[in-house]
N, C-alpha and C. Protein backbone atom coordinates (compact mmCIF):
# COMPACT_ATOMS: atom_id res chain seq x y z
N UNK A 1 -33.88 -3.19 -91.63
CA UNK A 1 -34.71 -4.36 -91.40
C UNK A 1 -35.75 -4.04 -90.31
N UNK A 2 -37.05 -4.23 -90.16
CA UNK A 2 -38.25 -4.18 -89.84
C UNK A 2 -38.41 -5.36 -88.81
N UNK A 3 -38.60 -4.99 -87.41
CA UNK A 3 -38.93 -6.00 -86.81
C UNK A 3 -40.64 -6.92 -86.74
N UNK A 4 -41.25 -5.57 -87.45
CA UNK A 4 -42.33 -5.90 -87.89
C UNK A 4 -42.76 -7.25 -88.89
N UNK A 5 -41.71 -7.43 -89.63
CA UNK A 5 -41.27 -8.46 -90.73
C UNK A 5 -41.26 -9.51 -89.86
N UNK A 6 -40.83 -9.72 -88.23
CA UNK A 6 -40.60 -11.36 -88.48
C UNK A 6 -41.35 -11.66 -87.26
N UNK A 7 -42.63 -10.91 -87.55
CA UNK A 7 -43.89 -11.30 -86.83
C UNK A 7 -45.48 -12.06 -87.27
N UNK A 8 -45.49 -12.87 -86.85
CA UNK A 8 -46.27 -14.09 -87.43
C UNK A 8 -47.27 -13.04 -87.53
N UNK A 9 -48.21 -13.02 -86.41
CA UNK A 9 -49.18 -12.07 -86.24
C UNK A 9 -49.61 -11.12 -85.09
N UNK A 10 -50.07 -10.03 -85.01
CA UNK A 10 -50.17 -9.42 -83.35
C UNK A 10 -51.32 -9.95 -82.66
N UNK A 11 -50.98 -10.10 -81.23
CA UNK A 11 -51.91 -10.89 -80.58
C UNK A 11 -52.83 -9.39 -79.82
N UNK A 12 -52.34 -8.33 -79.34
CA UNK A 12 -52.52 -7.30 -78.76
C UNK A 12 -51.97 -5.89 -79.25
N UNK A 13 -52.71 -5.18 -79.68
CA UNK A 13 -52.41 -3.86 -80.06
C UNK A 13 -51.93 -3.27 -79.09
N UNK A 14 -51.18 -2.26 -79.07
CA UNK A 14 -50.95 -0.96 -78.09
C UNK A 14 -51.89 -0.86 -77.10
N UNK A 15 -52.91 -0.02 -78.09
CA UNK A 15 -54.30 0.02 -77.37
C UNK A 15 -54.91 -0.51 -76.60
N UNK A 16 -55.07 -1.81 -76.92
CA UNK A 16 -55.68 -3.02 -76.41
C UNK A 16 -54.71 -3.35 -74.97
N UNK A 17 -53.61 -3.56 -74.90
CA UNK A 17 -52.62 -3.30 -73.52
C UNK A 17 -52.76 -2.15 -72.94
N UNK A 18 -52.97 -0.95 -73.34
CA UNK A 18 -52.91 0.11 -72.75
C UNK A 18 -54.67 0.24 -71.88
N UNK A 19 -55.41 0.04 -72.84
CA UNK A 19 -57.21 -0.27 -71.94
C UNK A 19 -57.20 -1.69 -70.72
N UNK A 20 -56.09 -2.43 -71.38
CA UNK A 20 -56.13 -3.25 -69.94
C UNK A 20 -55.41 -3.26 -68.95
N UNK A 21 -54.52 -2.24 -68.97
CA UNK A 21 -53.22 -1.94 -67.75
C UNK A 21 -54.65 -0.70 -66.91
N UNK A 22 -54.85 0.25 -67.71
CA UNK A 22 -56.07 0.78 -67.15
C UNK A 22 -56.74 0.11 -65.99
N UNK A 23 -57.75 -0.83 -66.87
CA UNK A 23 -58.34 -1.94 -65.61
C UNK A 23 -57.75 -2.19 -64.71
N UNK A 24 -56.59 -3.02 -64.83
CA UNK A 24 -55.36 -3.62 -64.10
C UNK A 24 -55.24 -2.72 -62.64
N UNK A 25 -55.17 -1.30 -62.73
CA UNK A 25 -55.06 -0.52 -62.01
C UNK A 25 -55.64 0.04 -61.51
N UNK A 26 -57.17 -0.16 -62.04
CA UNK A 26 -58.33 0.78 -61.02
C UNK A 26 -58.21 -0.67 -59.99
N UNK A 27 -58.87 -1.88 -60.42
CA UNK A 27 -58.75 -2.82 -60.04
C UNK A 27 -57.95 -2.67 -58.55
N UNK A 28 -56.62 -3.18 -58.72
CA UNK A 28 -55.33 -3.04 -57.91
C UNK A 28 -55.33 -1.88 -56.92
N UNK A 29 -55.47 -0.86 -57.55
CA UNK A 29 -56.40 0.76 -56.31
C UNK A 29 -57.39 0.37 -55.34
N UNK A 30 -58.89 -0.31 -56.39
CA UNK A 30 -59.61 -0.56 -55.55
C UNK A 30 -59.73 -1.84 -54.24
N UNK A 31 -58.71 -2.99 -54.75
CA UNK A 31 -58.33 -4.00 -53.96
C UNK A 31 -57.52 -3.94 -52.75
N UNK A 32 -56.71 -2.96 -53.08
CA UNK A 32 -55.58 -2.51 -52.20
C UNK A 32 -55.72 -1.15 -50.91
N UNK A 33 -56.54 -0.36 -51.31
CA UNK A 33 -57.03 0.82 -50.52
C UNK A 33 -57.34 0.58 -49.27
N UNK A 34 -57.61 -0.35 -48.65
CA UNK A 34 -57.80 -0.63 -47.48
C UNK A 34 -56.65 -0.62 -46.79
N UNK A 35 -55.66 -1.16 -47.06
CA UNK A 35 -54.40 -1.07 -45.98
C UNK A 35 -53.52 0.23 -45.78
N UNK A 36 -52.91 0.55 -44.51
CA UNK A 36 -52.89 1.96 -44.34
C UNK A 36 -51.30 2.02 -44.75
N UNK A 37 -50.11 1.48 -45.28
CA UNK A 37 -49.27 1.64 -45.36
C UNK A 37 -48.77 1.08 -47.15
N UNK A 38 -47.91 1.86 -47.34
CA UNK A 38 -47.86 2.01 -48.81
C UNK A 38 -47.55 0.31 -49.36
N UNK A 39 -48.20 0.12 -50.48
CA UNK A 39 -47.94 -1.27 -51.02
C UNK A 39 -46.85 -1.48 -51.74
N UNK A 40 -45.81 -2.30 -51.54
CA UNK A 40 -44.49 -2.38 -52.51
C UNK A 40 -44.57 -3.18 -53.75
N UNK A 41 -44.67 -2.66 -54.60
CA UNK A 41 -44.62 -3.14 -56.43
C UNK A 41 -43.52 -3.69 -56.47
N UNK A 42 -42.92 -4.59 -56.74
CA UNK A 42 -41.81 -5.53 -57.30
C UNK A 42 -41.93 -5.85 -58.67
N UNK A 43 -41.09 -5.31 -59.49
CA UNK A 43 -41.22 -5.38 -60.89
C UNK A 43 -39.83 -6.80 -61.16
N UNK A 44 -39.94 -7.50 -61.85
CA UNK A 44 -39.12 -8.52 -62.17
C UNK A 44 -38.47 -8.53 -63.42
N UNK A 45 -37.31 -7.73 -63.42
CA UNK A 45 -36.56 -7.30 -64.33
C UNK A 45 -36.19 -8.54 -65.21
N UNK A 46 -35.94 -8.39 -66.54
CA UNK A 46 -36.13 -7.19 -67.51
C UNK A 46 -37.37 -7.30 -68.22
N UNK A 47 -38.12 -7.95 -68.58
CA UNK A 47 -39.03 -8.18 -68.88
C UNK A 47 -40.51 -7.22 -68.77
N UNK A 48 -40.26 -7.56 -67.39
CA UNK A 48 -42.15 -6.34 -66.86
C UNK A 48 -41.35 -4.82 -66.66
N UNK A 49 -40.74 -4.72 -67.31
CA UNK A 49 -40.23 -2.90 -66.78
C UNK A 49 -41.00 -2.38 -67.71
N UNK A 50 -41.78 -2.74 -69.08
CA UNK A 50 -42.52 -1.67 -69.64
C UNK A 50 -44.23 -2.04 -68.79
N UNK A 51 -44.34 -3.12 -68.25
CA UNK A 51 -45.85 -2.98 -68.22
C UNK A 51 -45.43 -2.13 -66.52
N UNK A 52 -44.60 -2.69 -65.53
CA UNK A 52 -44.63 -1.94 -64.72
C UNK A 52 -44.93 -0.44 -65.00
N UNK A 53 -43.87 -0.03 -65.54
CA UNK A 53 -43.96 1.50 -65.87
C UNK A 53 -45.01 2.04 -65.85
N UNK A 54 -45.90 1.25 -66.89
CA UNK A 54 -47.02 1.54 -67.01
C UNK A 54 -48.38 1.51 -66.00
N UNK A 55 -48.29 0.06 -65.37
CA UNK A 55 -49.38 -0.37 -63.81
C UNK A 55 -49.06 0.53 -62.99
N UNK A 56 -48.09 1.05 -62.61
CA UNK A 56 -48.09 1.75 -61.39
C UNK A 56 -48.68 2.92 -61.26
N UNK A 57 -48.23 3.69 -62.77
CA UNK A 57 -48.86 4.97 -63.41
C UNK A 57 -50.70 4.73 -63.15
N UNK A 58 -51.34 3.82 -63.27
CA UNK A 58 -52.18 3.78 -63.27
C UNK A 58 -53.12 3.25 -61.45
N UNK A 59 -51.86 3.05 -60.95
CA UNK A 59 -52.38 2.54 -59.70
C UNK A 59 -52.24 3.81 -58.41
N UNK A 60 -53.94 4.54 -57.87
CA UNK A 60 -53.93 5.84 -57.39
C UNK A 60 -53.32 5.83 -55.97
N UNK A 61 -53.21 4.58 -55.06
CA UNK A 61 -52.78 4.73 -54.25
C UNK A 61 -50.84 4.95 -53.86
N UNK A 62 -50.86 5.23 -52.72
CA UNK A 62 -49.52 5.57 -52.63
C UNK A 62 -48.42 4.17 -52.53
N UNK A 63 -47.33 4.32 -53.14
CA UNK A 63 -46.89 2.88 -53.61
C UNK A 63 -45.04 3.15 -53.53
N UNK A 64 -44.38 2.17 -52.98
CA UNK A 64 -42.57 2.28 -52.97
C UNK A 64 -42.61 0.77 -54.20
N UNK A 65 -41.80 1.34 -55.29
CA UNK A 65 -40.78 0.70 -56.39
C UNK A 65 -40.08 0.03 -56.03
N UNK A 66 -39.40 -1.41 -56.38
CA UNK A 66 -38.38 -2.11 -56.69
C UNK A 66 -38.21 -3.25 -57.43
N UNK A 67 -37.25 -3.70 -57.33
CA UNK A 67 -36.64 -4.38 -58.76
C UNK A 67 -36.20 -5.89 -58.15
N UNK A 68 -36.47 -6.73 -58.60
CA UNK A 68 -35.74 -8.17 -58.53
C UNK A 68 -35.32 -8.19 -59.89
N UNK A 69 -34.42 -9.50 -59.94
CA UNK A 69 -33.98 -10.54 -61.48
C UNK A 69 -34.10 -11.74 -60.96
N UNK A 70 -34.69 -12.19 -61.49
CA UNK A 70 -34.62 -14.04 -61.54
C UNK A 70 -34.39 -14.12 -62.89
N UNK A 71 -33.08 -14.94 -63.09
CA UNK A 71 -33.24 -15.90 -64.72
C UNK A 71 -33.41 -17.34 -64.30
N UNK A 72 -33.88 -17.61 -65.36
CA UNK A 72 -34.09 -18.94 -65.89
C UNK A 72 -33.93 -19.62 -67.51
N UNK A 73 -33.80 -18.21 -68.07
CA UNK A 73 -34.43 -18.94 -69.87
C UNK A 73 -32.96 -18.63 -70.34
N UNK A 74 -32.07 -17.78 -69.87
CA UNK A 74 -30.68 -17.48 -70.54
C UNK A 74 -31.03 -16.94 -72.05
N UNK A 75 -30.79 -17.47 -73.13
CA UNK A 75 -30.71 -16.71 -74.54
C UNK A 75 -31.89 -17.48 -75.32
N UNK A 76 -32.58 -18.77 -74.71
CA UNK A 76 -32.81 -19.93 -75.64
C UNK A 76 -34.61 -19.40 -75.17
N UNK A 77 -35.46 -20.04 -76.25
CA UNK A 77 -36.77 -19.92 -75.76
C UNK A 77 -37.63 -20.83 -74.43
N UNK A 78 -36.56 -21.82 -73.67
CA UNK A 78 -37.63 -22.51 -73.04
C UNK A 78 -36.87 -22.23 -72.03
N UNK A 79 -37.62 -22.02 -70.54
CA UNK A 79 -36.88 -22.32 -69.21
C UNK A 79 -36.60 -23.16 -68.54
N UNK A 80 -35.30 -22.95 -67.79
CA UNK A 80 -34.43 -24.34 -67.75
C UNK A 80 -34.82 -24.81 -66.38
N UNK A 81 -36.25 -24.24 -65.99
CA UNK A 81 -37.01 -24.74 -64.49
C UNK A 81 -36.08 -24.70 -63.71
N UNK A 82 -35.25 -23.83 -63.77
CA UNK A 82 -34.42 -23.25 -62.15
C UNK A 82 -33.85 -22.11 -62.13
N UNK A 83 -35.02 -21.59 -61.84
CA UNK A 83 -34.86 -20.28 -61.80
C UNK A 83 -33.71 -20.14 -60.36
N UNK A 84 -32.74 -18.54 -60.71
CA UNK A 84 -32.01 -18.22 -59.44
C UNK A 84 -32.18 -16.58 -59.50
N UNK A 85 -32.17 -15.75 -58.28
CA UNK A 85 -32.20 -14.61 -58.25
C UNK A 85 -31.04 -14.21 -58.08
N UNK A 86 -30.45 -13.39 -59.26
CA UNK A 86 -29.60 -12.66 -59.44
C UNK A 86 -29.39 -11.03 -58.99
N UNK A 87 -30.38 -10.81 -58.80
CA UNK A 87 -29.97 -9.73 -57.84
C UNK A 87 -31.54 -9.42 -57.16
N UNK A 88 -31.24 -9.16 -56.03
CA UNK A 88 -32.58 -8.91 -54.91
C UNK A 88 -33.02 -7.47 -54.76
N UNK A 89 -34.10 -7.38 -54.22
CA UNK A 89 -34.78 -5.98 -53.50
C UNK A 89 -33.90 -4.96 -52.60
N UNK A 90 -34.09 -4.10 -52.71
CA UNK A 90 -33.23 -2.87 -52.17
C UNK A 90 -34.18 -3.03 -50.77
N UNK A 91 -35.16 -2.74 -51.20
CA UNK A 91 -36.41 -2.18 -50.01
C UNK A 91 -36.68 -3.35 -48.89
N UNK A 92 -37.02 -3.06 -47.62
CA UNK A 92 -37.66 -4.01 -46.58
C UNK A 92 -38.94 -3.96 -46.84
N UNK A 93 -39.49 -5.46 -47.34
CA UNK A 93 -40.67 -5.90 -47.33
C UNK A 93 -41.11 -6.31 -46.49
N UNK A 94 -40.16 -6.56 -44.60
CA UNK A 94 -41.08 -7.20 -43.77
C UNK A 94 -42.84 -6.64 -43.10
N UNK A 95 -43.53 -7.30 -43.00
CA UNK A 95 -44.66 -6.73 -42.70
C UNK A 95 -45.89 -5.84 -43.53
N UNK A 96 -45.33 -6.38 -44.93
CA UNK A 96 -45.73 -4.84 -45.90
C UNK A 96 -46.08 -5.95 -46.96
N UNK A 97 -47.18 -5.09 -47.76
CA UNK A 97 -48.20 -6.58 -48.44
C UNK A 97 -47.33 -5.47 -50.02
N UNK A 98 -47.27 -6.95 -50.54
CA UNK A 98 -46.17 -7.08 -52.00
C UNK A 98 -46.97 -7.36 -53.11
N UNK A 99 -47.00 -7.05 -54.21
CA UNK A 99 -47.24 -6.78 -55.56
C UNK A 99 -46.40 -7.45 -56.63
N UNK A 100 -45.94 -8.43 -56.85
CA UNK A 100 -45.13 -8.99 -58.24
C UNK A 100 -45.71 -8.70 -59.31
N UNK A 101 -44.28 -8.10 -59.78
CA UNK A 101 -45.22 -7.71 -61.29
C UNK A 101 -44.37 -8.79 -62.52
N UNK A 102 -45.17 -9.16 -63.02
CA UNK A 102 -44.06 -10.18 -64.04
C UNK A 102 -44.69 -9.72 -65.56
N UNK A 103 -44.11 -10.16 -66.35
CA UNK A 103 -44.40 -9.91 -67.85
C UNK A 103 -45.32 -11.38 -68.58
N UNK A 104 -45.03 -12.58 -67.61
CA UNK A 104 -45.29 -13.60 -68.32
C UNK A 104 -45.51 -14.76 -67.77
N UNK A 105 -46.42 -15.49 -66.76
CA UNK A 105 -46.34 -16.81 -66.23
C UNK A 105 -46.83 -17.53 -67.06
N UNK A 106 -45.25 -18.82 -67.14
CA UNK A 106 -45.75 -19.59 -67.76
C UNK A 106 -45.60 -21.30 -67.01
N UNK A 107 -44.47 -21.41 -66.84
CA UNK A 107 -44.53 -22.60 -66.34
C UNK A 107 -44.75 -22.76 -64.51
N UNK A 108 -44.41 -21.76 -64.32
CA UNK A 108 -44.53 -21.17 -62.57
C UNK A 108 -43.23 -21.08 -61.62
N UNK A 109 -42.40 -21.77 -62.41
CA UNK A 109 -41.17 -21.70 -61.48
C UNK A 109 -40.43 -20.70 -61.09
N UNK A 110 -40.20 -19.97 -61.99
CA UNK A 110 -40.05 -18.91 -61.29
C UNK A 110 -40.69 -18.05 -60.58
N UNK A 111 -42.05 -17.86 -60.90
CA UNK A 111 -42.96 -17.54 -59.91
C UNK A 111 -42.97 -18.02 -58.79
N UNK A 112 -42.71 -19.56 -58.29
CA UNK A 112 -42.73 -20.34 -57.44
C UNK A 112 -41.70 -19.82 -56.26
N UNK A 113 -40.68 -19.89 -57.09
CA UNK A 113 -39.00 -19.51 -56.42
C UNK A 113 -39.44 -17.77 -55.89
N UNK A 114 -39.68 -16.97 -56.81
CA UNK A 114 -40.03 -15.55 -56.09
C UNK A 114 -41.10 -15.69 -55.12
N UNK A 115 -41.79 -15.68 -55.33
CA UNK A 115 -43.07 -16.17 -54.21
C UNK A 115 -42.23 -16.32 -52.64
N UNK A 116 -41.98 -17.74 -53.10
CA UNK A 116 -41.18 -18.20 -51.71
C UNK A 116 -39.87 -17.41 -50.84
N UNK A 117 -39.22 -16.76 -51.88
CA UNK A 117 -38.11 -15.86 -51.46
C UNK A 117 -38.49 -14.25 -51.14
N UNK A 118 -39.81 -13.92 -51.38
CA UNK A 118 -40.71 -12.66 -50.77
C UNK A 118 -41.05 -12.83 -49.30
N UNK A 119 -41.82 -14.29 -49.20
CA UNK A 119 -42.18 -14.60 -48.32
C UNK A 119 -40.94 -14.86 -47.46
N UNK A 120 -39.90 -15.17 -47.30
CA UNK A 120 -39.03 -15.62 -46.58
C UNK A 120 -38.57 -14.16 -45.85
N UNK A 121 -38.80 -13.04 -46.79
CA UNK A 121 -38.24 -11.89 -46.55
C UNK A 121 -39.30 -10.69 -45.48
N UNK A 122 -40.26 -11.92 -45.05
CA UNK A 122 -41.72 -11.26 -44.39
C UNK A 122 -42.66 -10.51 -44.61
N UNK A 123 -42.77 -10.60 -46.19
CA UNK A 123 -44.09 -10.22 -46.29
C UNK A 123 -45.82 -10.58 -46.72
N UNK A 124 -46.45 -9.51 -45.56
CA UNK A 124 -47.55 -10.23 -45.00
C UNK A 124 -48.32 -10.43 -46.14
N UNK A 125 -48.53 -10.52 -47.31
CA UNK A 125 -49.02 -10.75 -48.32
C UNK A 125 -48.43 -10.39 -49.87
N UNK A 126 -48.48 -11.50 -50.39
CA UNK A 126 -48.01 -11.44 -51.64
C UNK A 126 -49.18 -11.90 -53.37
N UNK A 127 -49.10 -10.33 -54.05
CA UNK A 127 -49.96 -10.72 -54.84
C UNK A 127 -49.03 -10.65 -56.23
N UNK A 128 -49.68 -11.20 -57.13
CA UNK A 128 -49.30 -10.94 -58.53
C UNK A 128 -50.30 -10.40 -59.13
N UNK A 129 -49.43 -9.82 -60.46
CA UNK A 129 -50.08 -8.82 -61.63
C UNK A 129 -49.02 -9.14 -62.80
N UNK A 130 -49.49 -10.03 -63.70
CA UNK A 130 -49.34 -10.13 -64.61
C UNK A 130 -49.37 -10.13 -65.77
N UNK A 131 -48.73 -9.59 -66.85
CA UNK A 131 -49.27 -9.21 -68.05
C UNK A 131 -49.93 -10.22 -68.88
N UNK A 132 -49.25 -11.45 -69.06
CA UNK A 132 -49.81 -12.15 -69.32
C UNK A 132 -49.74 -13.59 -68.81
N UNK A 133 -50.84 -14.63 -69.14
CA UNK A 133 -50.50 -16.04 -68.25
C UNK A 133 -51.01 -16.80 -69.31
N UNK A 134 -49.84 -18.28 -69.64
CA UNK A 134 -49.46 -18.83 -70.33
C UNK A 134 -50.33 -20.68 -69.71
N UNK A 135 -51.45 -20.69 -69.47
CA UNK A 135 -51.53 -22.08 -68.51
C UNK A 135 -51.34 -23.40 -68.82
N UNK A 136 -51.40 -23.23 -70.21
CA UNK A 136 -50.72 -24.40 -70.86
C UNK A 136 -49.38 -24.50 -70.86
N UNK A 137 -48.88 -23.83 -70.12
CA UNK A 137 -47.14 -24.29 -69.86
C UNK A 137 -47.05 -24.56 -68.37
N UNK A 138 -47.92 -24.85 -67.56
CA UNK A 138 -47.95 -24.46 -66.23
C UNK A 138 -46.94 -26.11 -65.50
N UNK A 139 -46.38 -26.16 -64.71
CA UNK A 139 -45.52 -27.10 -64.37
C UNK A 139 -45.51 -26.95 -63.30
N UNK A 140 -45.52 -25.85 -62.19
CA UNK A 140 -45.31 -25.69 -61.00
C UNK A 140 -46.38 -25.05 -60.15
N UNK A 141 -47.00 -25.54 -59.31
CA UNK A 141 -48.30 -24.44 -58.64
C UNK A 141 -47.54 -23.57 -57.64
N UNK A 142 -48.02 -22.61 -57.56
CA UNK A 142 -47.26 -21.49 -57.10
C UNK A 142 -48.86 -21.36 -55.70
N UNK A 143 -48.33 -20.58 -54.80
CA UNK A 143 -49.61 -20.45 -53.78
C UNK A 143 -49.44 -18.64 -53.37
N UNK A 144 -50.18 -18.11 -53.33
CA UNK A 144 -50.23 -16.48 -52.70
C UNK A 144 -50.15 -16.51 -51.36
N UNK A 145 -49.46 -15.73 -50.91
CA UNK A 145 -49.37 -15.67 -49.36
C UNK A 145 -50.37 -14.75 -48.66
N UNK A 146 -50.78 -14.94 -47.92
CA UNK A 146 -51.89 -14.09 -47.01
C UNK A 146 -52.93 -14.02 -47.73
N UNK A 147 -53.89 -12.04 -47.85
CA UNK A 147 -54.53 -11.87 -49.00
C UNK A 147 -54.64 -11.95 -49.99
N UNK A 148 -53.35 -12.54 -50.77
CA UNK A 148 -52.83 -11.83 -52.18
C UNK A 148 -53.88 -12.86 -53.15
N UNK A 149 -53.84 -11.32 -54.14
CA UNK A 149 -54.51 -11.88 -55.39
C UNK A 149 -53.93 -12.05 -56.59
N UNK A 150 -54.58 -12.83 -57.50
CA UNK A 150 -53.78 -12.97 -58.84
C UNK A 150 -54.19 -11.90 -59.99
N UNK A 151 -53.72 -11.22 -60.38
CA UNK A 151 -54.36 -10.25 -61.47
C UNK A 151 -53.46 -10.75 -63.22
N UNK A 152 -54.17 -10.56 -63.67
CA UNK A 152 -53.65 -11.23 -65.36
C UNK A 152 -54.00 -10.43 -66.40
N UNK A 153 -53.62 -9.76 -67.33
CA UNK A 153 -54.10 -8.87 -68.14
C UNK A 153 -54.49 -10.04 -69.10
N UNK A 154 -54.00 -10.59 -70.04
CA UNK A 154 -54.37 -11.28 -70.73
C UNK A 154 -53.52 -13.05 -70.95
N UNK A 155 -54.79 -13.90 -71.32
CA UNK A 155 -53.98 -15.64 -71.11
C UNK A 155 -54.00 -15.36 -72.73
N UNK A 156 -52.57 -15.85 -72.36
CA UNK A 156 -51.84 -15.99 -73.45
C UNK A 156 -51.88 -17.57 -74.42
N UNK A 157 -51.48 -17.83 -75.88
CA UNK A 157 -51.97 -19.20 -76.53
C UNK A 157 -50.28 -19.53 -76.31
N UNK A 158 -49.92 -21.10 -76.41
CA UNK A 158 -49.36 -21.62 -76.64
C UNK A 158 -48.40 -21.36 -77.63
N UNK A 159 -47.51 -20.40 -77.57
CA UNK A 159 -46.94 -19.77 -78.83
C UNK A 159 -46.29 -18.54 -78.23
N UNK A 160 -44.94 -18.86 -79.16
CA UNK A 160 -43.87 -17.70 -78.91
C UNK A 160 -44.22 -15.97 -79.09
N UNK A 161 -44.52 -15.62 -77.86
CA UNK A 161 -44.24 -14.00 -78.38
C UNK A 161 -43.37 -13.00 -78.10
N UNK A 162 -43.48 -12.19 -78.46
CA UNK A 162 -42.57 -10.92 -78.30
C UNK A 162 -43.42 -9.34 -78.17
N UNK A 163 -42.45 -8.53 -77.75
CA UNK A 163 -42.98 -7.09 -77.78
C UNK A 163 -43.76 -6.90 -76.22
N UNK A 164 -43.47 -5.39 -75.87
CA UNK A 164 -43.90 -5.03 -75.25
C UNK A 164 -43.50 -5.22 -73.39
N UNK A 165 -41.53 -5.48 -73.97
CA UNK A 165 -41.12 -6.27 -72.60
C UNK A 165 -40.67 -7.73 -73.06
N UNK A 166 -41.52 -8.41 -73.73
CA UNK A 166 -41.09 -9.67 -73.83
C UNK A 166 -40.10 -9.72 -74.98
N UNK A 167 -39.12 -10.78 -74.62
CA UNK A 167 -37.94 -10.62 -76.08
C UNK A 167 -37.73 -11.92 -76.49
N UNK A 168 -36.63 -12.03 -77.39
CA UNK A 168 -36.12 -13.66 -77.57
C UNK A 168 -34.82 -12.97 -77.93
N UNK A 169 -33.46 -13.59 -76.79
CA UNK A 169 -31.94 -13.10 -76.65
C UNK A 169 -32.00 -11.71 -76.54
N UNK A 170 -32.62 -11.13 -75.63
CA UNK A 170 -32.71 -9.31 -75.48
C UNK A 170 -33.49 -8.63 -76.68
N UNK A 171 -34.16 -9.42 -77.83
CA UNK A 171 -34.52 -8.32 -78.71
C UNK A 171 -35.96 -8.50 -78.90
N UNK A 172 -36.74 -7.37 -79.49
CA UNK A 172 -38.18 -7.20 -79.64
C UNK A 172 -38.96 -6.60 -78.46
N UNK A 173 -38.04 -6.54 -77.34
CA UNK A 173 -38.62 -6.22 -76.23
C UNK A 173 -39.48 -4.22 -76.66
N UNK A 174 -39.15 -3.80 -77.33
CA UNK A 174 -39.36 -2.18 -77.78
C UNK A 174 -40.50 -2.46 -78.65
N UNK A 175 -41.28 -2.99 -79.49
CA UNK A 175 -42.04 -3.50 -79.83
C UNK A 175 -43.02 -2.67 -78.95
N UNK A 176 -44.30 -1.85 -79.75
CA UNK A 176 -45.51 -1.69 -78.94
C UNK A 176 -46.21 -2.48 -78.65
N UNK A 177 -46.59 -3.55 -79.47
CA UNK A 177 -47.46 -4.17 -79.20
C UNK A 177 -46.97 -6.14 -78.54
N UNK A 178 -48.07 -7.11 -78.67
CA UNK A 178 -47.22 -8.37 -78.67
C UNK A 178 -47.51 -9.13 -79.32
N UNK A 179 -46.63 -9.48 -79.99
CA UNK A 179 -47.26 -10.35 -81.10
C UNK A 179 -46.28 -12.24 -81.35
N UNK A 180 -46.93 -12.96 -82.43
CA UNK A 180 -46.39 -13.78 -82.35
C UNK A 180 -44.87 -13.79 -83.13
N UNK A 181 -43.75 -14.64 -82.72
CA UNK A 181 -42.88 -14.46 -83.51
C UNK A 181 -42.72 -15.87 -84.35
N UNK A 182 -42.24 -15.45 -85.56
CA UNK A 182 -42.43 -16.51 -86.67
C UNK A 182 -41.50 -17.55 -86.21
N UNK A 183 -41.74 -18.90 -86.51
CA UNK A 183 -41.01 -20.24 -85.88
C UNK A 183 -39.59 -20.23 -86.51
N UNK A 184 -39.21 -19.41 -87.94
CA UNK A 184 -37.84 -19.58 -88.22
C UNK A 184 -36.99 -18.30 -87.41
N UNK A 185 -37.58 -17.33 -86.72
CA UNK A 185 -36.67 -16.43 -85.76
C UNK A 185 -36.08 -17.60 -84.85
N UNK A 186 -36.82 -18.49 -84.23
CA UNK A 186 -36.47 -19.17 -83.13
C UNK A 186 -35.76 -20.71 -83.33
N UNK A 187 -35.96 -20.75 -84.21
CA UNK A 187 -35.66 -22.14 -84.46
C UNK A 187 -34.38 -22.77 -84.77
């Protein structure tokens, strides 16, 4: 069986993600180069581990890795707006300007909740980089701390996708590209 089969239509080719993680990262190089101490990437497991993989590869300055989890959505397609962090950062972020990398803002809460729990942890600026942003689901305003900027590869439509990181119950996430998934997968 073909996971290709129970895809409505692709919203983003390979390609098309791969020329904008590019940007994403000269971008993020050129925004970031000014500060003299390495910038910490926070990838927000499981989800952004393929675009991470990928942004960092593309980002020239010198940079320390790590990992959060926040859930919120469990197996089902909508989030249950409370998000909790299930497991935290290895690394000390006090004083050291932060990078969230997410796969997907959509309603903000969990963005909201990480945000605030970066910041609690002292650091002097907090930006996002996101693969994609959803604003018609938006529910919660989220605020950047210090300098931080918002970076977005692509706004996403109102509609379920998959691939490329994003899944529905752990699957599709292997998917090159992202595409929509048909309403009877989910329904």
């Amino acid at each position: 069986m073909s996971m290709d089969a129970d895809i409505e239509r692709v919203l983003w080719t390979a390609e098309e993600i791969a020329d904008r993680i590019s940007a994403l990262g000269a971008q993020i190089s050129k925004d970031f180069r000014r500060f003299p101490s390495p910038v910490i990437v926070v990838g927000v497991a499981t989800g952004a581990f393929l675009f991470l993989a990928d942004i960092v590869r593309q980002i020239t300055l010198p940079i320390a890795v790590d990992f959060i989890r926040a859930e919120s959505y469990g197996s089902g397609t909508n989030s249950n707006g409370a998000p909790i962090i299930s497991c935290d950062l290895k690394l000390d972020i006090n004083e050291k300007h932060v990078i969230l990398v997410e796969d997907i803002v959509e309603s903000g809460a969990t963005l909201s909740c990480l945000i605030s729990h970066l910041k609690s942890k002292g650091a002097c600026s907090i930006s996002v980089c996101t693969l994609l942003d959803k604003p018609a689901r938006r529910r919660v305003h989220f605020e950047l701390v210090g300098d931080g900027k918002f970076y977005c590869g692509f706004e996403c439509p109102d509609e379920f996708v998959v691939g490329y990181g994003l899944d529905l119950a752990e699957l599709y996430r292997n998917l090159t590209y992202i595409g929509v998934l048909k309403p009877e997968k989910y329904n």
